[in-house]
Protein backbone atom coordinates (compact mmCIF):
# COMPACT_ATOMS: atom_id res chain seq x y z
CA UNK A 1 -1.79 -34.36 -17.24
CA UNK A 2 -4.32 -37.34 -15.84
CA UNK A 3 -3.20 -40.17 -13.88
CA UNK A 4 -2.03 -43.41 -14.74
CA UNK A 5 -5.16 -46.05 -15.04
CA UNK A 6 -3.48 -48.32 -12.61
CA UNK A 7 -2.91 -45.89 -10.09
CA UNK A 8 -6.06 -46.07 -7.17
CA UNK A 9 -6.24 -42.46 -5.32
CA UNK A 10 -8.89 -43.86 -3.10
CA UNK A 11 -7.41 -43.61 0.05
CA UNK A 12 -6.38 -39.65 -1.08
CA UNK A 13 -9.97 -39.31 -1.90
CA UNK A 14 -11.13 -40.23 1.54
CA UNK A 15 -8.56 -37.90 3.31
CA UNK A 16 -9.74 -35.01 1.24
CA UNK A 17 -13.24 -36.00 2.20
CA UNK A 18 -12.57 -36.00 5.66
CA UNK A 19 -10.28 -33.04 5.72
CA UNK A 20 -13.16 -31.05 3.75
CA UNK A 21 -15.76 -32.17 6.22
CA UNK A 22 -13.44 -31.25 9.38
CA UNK A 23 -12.88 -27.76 7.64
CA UNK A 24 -16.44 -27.39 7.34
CA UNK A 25 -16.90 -28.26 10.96
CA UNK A 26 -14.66 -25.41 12.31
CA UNK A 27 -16.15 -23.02 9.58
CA UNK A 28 -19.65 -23.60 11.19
CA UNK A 29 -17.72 -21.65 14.47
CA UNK A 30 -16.41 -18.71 12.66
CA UNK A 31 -18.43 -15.68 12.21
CA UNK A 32 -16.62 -13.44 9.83
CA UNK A 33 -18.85 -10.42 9.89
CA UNK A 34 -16.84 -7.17 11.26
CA UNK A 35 -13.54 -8.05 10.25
CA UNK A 36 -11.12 -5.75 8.30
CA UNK A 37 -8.10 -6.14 6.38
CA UNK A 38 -5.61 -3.48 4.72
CA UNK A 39 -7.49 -1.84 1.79
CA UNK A 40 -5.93 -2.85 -1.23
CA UNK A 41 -3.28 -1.55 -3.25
CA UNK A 42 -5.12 0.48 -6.30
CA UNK A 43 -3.14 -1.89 -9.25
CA UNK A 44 -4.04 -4.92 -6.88
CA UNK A 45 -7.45 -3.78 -7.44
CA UNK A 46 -7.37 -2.99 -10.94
CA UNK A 47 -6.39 -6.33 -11.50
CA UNK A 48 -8.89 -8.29 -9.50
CA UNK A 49 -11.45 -5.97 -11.48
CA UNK A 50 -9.80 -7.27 -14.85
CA UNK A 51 -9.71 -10.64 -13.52
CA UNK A 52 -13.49 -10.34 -12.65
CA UNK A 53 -12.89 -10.84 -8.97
CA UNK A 54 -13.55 -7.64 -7.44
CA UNK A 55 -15.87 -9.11 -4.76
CA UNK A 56 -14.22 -8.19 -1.52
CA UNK A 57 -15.60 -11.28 0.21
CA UNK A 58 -16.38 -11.37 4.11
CA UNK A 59 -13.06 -8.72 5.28
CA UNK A 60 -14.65 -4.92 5.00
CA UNK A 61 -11.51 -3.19 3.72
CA UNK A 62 -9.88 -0.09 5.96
CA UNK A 63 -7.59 2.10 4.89
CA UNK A 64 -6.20 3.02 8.13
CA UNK A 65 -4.90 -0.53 8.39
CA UNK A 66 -3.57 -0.30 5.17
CA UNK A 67 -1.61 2.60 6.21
CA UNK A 68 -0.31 1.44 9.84
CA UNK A 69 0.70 -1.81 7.02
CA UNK A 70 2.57 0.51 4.95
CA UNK A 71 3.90 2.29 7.34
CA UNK A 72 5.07 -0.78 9.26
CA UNK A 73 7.19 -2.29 6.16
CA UNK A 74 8.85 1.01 5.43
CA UNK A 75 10.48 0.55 8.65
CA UNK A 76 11.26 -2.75 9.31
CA UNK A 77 12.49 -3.24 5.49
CA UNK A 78 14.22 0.16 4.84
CA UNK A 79 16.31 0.03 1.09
């Protein structure tokens, strides 16, 4: 679907701009190297590998997060 040719997105285009140049402003201050996140769930994996986006990009995966994860949701939502 494409926009009407009368309507002017100028002034969106210019808060995008700025937003995008703000973002890259804080991203200059983050250093992403060391952190971890829960290793994934095998079919989550599977499918990113399908999807041909396996790349883990900047978290270094732990399973022992994933576990305390797993373990934390069996409690706090019990069936």
């Amino acid at each position: 679907m494409s926009a009407p040719d009368d309507l002017d997105l100028t002034e969106l285009r210019r808060t995008w701009d700025a937003r995008r140049r703000a973002m890259r402003e804080i991203l200059k201050r983050i250093d992403p190297r060391g952190m971890t996140r829960p290793a994934r769930d095998p079919s989550e994996r599977e499918w990113l590998e399908r999807e041909g986006r396996e790349g883990g990009g900047w978290f270094v995966e732990d399973e022992a997060c994933a576990k305390a994860a797993r373990e934390y949701y069996e409690r706090r939502y019990q069936r």
